[in-house]
Protein backbone atom coordinates (compact mmCIF):
# COMPACT_ATOMS: atom_id res chain seq x y z
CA UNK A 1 -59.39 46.92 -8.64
CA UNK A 2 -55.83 48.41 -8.79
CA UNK A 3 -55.98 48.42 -4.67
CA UNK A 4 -56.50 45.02 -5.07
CA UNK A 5 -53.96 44.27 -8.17
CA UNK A 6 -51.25 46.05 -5.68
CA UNK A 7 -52.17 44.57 -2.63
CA UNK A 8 -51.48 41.33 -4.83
CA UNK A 9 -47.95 42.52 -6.07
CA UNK A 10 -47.52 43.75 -2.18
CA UNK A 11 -47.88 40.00 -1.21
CA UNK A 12 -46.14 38.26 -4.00
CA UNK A 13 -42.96 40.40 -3.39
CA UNK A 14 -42.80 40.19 0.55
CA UNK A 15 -43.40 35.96 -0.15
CA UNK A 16 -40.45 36.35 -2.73
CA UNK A 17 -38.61 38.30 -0.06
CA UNK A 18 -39.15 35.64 2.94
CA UNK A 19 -38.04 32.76 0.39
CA UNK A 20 -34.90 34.52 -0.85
CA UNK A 21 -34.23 34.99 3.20
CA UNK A 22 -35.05 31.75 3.95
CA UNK A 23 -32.96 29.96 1.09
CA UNK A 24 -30.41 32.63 2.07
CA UNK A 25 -30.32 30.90 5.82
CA UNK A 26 -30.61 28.16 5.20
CA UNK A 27 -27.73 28.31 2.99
CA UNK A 28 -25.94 30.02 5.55
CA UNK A 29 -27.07 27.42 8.09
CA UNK A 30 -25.67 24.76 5.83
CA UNK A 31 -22.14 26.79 5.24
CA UNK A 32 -21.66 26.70 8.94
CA UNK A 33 -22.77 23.26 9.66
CA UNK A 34 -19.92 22.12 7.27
CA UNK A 35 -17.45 24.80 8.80
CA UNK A 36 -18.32 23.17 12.49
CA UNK A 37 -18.08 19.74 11.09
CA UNK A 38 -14.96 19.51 8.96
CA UNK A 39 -12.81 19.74 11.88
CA UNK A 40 -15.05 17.52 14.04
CA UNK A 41 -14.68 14.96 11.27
CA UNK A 42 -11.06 15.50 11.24
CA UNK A 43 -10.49 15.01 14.45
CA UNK A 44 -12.29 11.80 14.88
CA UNK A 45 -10.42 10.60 11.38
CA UNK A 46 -7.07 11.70 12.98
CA UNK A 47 -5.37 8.58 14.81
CA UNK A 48 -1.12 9.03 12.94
CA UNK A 49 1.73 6.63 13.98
CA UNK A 50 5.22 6.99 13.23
CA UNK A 51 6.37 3.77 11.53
CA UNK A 52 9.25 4.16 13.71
CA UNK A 53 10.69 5.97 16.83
CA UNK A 54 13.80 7.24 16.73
CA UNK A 55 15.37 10.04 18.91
CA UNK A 56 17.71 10.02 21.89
CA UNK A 57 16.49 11.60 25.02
CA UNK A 58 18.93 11.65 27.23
CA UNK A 59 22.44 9.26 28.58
CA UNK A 60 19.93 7.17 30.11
CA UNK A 61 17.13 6.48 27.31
CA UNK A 62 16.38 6.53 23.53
CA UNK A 63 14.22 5.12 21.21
CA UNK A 64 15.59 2.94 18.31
CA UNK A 65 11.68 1.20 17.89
CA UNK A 66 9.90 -0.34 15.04
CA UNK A 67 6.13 0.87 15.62
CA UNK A 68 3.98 -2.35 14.93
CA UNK A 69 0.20 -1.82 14.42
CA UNK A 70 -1.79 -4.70 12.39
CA UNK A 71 -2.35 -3.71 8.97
CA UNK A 72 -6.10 -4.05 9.17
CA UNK A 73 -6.37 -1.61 12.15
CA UNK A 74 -6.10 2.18 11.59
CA UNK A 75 -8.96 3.87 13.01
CA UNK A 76 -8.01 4.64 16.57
CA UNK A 77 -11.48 3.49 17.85
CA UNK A 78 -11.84 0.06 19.76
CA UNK A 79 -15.17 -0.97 21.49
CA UNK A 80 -15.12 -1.73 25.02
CA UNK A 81 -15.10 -5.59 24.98
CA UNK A 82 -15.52 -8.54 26.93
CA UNK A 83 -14.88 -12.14 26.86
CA UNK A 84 -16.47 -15.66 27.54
CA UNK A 85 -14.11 -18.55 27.64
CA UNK A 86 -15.12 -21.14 25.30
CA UNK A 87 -15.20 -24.33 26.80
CA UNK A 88 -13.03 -27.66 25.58
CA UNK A 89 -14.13 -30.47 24.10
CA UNK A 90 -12.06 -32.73 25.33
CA UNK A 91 -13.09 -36.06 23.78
CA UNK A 92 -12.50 -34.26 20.40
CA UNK A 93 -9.44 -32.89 20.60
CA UNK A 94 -8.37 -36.35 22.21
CA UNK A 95 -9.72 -38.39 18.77
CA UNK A 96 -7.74 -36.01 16.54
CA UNK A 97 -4.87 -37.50 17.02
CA UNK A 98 -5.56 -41.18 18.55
CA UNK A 99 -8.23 -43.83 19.80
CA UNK A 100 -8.86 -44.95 23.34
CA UNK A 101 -7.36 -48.37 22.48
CA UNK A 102 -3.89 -46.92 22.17
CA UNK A 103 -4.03 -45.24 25.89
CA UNK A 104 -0.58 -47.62 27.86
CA UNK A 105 -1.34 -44.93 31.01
CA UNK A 106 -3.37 -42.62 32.22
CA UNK A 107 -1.93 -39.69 34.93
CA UNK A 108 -4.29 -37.19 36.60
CA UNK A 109 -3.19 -33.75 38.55
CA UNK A 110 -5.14 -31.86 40.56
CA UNK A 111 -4.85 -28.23 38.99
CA UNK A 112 -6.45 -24.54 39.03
CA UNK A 113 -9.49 -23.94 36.32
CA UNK A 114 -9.77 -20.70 35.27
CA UNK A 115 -11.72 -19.44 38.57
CA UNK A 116 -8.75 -20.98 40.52
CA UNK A 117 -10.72 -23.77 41.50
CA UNK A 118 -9.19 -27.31 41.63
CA UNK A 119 -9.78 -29.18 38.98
CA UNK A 120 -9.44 -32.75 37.43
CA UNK A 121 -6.77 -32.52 34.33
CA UNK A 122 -5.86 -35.71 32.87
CA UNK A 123 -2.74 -36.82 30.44
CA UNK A 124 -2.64 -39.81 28.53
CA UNK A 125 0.36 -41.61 26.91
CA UNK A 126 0.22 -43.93 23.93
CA UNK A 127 1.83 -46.85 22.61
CA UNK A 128 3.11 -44.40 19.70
CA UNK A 129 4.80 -42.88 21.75
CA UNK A 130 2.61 -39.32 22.21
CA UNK A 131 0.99 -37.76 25.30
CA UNK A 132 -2.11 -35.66 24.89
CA UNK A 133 -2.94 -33.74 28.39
CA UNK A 134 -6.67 -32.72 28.63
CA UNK A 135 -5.95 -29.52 31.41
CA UNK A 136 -8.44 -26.93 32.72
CA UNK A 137 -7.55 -24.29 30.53
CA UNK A 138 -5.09 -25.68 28.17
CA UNK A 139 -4.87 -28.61 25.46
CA UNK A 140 -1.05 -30.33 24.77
CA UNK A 141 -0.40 -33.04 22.21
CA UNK A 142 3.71 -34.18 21.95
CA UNK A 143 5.09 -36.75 20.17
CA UNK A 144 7.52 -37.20 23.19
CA UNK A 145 10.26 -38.41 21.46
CA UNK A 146 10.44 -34.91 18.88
CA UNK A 147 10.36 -32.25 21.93
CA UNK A 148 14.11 -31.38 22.86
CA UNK A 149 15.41 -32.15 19.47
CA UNK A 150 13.06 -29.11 17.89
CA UNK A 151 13.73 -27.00 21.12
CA UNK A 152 17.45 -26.96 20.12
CA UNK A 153 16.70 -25.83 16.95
CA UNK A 154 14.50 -23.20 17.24
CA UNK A 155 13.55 -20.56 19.89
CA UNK A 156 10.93 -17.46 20.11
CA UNK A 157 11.21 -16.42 23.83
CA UNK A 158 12.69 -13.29 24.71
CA UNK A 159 13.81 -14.21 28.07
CA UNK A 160 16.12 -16.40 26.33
CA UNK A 161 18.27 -14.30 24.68
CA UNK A 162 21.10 -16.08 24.06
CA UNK A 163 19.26 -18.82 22.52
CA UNK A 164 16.62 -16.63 20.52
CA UNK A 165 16.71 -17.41 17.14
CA UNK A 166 13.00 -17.06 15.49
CA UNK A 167 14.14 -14.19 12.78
CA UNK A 168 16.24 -17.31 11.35
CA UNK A 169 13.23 -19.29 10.61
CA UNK A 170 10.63 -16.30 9.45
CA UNK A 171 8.83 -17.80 6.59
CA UNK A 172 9.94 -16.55 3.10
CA UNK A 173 9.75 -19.60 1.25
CA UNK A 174 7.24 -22.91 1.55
CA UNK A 175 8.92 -25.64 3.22
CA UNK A 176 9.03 -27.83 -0.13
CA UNK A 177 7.34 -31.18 0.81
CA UNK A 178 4.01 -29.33 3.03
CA UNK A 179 2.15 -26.15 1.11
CA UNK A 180 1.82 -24.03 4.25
CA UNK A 181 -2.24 -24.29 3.28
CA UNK A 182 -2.13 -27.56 4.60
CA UNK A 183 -0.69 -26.14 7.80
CA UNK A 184 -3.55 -23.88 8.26
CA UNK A 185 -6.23 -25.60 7.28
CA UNK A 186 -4.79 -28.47 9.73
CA UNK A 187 -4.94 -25.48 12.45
CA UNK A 188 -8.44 -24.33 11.81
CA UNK A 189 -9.76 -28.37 11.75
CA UNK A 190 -8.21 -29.39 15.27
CA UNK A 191 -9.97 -25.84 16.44
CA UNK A 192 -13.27 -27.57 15.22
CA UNK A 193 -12.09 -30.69 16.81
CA UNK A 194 -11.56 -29.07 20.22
CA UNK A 195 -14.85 -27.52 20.01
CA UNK A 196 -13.61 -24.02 19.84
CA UNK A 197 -14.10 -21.36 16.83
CA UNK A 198 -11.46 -18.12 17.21
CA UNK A 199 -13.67 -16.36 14.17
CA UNK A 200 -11.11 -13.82 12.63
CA UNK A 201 -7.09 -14.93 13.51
CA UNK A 202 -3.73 -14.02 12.69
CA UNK A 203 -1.26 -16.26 11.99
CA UNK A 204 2.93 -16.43 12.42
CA UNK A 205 4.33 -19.13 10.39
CA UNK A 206 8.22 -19.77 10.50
CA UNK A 207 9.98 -22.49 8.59
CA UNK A 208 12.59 -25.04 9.77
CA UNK A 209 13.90 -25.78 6.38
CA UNK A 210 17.21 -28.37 6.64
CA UNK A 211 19.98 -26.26 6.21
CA UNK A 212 18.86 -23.94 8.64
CA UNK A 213 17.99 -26.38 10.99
CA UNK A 214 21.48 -28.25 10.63
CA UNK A 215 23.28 -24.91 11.30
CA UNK A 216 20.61 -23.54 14.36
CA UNK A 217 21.38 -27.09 15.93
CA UNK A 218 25.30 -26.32 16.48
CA UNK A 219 24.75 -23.74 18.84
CA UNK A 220 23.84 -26.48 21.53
CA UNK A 221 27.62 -26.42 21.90
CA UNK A 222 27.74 -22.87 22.56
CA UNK A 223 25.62 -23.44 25.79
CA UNK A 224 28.07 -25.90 26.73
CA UNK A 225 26.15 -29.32 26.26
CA UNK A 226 29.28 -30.36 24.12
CA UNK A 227 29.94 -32.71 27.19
CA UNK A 228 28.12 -35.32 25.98
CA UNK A 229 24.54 -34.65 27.77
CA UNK A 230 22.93 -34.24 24.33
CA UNK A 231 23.11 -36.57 21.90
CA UNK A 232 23.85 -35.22 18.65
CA UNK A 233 20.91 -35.80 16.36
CA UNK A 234 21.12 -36.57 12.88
CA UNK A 235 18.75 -33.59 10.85
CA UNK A 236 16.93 -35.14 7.76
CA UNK A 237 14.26 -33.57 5.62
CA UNK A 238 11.56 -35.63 6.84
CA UNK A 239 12.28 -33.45 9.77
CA UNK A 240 11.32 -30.04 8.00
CA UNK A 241 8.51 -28.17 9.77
CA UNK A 242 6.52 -24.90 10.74
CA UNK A 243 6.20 -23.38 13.56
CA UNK A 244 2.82 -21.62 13.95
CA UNK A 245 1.96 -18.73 16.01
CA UNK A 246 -1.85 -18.19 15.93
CA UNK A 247 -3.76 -15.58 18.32
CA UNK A 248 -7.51 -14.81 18.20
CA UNK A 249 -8.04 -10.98 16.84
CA UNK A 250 -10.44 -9.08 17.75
CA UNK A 251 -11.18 -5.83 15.88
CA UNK A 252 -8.53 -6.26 14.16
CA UNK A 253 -5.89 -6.64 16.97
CA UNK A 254 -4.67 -10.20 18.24
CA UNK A 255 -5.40 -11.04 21.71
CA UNK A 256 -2.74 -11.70 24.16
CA UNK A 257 -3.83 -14.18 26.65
CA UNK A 258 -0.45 -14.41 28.86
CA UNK A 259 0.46 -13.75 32.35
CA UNK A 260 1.54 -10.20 33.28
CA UNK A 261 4.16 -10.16 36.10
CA UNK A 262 7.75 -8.29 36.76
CA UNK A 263 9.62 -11.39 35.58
CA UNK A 264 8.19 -12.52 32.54
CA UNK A 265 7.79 -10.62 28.96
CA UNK A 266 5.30 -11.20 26.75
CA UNK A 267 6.30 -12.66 23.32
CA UNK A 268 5.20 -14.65 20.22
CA UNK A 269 6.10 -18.07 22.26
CA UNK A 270 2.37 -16.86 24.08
CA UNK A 271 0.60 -17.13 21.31
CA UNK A 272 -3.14 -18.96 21.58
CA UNK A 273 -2.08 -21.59 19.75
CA UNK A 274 1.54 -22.74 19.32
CA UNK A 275 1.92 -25.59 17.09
CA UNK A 276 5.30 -28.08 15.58
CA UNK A 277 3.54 -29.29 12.02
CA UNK A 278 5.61 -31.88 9.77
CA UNK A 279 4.81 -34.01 6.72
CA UNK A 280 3.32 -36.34 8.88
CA UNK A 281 1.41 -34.16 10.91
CA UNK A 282 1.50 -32.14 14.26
CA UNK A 283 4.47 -32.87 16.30
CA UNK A 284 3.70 -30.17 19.32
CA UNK A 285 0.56 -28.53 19.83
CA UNK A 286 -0.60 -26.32 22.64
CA UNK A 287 -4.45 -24.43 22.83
CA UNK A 288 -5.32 -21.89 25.26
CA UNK A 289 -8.27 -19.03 25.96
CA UNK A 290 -10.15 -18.37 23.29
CA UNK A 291 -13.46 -16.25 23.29
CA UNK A 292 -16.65 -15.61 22.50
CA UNK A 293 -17.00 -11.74 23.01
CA UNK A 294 -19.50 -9.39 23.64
CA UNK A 295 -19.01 -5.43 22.80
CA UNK A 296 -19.71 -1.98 24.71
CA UNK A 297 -19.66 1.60 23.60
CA UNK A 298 -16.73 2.59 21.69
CA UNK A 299 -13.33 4.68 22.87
CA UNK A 300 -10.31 6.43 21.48
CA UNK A 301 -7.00 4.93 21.64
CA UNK A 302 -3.73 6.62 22.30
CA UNK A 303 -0.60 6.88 19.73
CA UNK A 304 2.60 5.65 19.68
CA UNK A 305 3.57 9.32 20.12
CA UNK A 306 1.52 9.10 23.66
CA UNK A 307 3.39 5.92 24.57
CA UNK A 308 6.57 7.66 23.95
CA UNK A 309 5.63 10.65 26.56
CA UNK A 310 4.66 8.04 29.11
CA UNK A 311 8.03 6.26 28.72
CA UNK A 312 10.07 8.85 28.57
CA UNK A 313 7.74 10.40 31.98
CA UNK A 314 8.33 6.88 33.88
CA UNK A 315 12.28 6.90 33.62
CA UNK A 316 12.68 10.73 34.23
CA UNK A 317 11.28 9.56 37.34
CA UNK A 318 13.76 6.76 38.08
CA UNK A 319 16.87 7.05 39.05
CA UNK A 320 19.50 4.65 37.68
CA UNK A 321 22.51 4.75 35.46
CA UNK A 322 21.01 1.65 33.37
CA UNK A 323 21.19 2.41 29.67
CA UNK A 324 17.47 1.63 27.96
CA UNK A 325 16.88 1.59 24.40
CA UNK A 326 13.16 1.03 23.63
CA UNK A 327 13.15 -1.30 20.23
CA UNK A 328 9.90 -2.03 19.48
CA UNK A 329 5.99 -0.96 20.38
CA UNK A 330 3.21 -2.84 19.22
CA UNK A 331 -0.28 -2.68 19.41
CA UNK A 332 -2.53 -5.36 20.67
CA UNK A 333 -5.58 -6.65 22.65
CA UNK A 334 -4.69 -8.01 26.21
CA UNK A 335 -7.06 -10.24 28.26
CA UNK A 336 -7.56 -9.34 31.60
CA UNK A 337 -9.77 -12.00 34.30
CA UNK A 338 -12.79 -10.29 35.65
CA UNK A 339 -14.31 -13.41 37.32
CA UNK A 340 -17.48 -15.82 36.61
CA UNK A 341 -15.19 -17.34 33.62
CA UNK A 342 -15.27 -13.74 32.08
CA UNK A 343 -12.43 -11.54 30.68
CA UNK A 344 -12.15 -7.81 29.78
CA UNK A 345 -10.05 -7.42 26.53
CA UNK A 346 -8.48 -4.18 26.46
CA UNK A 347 -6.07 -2.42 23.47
CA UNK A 348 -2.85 -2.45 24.99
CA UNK A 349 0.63 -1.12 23.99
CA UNK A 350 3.61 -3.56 24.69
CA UNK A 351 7.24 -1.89 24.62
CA UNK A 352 9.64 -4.09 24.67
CA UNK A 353 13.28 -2.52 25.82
CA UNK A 354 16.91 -3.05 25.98
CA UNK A 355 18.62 -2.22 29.62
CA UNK A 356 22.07 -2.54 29.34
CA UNK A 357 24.16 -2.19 33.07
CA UNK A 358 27.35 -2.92 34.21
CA UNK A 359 26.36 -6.30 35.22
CA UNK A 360 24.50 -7.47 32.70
CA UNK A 361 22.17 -6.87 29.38
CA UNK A 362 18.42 -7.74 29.88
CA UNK A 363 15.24 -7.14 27.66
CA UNK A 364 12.35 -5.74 29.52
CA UNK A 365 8.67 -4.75 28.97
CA UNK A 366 6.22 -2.13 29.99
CA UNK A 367 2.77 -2.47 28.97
CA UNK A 368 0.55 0.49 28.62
CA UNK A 369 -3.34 0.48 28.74
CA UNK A 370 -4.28 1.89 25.31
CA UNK A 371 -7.52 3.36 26.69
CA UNK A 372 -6.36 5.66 29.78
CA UNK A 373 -2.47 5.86 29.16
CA UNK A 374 -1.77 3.83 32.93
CA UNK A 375 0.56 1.40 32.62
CA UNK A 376 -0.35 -2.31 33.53
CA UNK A 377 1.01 -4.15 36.19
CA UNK A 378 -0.60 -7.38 36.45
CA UNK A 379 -3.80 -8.84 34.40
């Protein structure tokens, strides 16, 4: 009987023993799992930018640049993605803004589709005085007779520097007699119109309020049309307006849809949609890609602090006595053309430069592939 009452205490202590080592693993097990993963976790959290870049590395090139990265983006993760041109519809966006009753003359071109096939495009003029130009991949509505007069006024491409003026215009304040609502909802209901649906957008809005407009308009005599090639034109506040900028985001980031080459920059004048909208409606409208998109696995980005290296790696490698001052490096989505009416839509960091020489001051770009850290060349 006591043989067996001790065999009994023999067994309950060795169990008590195994569960005190087991617990005792298992704790330690756990310990080290949270050890392993903290800096695992932190490494996948960590994705810093400078808000800005500044530092001089050498006579040749510094850094005086404004980081831009959309508010909503922060993780430093994009999925691989890919894009399906949404198709037109053409009768709609044509009944937005007249009937088939008002058509005076009808022109057709022959012109490249987005396969670079030949295709149909068609523009029709009204008796009011508008054309509306049904391309292969783009949409245009002017009121003809509005065109110059707002292009004097008011200018957003950086290969015009002289005539740049969009920071005048950056919307502060509504333009009194339109709530900028109207303006957007107007946007998102000729999108429906055309057939197309951009989901999730940003939006640009600058404001041609009188005064500004009056004093933007001189400058036509700086570029020497004081000759009387331009009539002067008489400002009024019936003429007040927005200027949109509106690009299709995707995770976050707005897609750039524009022609890379050596001569052009990239700028808000791309934008997807670029729109002139008054009290009594759209004066200038253009639509181009938008997307449905599809999504891949998902990849790490490079920083700002990245870009930097690869800048500062490209023009130790040239040789030139050109002074360049990068100003500004934003992140965004670029569409690239992979065929069968397809695009791949890659993060992308644009750095947009200052090269002063003893001939002449230019602003430049270099784009950089936010995925592998190559810069891109052509899309």
């Amino acid at each position: 009987m006591h043989r067996k009452v001790w065999y009994g205490v023999l067994i309950l202590i060795c169990a008590t023993l195994v569960t005190v080592m087991f617990l005792h693993k298992t704790k330690i097990y756990d310990d080290h799992s949270e050890k392993q993963n903290e800096p695992l976790l932190q490494e996948e959290n960590t994705w810093e930018n400078e808000k800005e870049i500044v530092e001089g590395i050498n006579d040749h090139l510094k850094f005086d640049a404004k980081v831009i990265i959309p508010e909503k983006y922060s993780s430093g993760i994009f999925k691989e993605t890919y894009g399906t041109y949404q198709e037109y519809d053409y009768d709609g966006f044509f009944r937005y803004f007249s009937d088939i009753e008002s058509v005076v003359e009808e022109t057709q071109y022959d012109l490249p589709d987005r396969t670079n096939k030949k295709t149909t495009g068609r523009c029709l003029d009204t008796q009011n005085g508008e054309s509306i130009c049904l391309y292969p991949i783009k949409l245009i509505y002017t009121r003809n007779q509005l065109n110059e007069q707002y292009f004097y006024v008011f200018d957003d491409n950086y290969n015009n520097a002289s005539m740049y003026n969009a920071d005048h215009f950056l919307l502060e304040s509504e333009i009194q007699s339109v709530p900028v609502e109207n303006v957007i909802n107007e946007c998102e209901n000729l999108l429906k119109s055309a057939g197309l649906s951009c989901g999730e957008y940003e939006l640009l809005t600058y404001a041609l309020d009188l005064p500004t407009m009056k004093q933007q308009y001189e400058r036509i005599y700086d570029w020497g049309f004081d000759d009387g090639t331009v009539d002067i034109y008489d400002w009024k506040e019936s003429d007040e307006a927005y200027v949109i900028r509106l690009w299709q985001t995707v995770q976050d980031l707005p897609i750039m849809t524009a022609s890379v080459n050596y001569y052009d920059v990239i700028d808000n004048s791309d934008a997807t949609v670029t729109a002139i909208y008054r009290k009594d409606g759209f004066a200038e409208v253009s639509i181009g890609d938008i997307f449905s998109m599809e999504y891949g696995e998902e990849k790490r980005i490079i920083t700002s602090s990245d870009v930097k290296d690869k800048i500062i790696q490209k023009y130790s490698e040239v040789l030139s006595e050109d002074k360049i001052t990068v100003i500004e490096i934003r992140l965004c989505a670029l569409a690239s053309k992979a065929g069968d009416g397809k695009c791949n839509i890659l993060p992308v960091w644009i750095c947009n430069y200052q090269v002063e020489s003893d001939e002449n001051n230019a602003f430049s770009q270099m784009l950089i592939n936010a995925f592998t850290g190559e810069e891109i060349y052509a899309n």
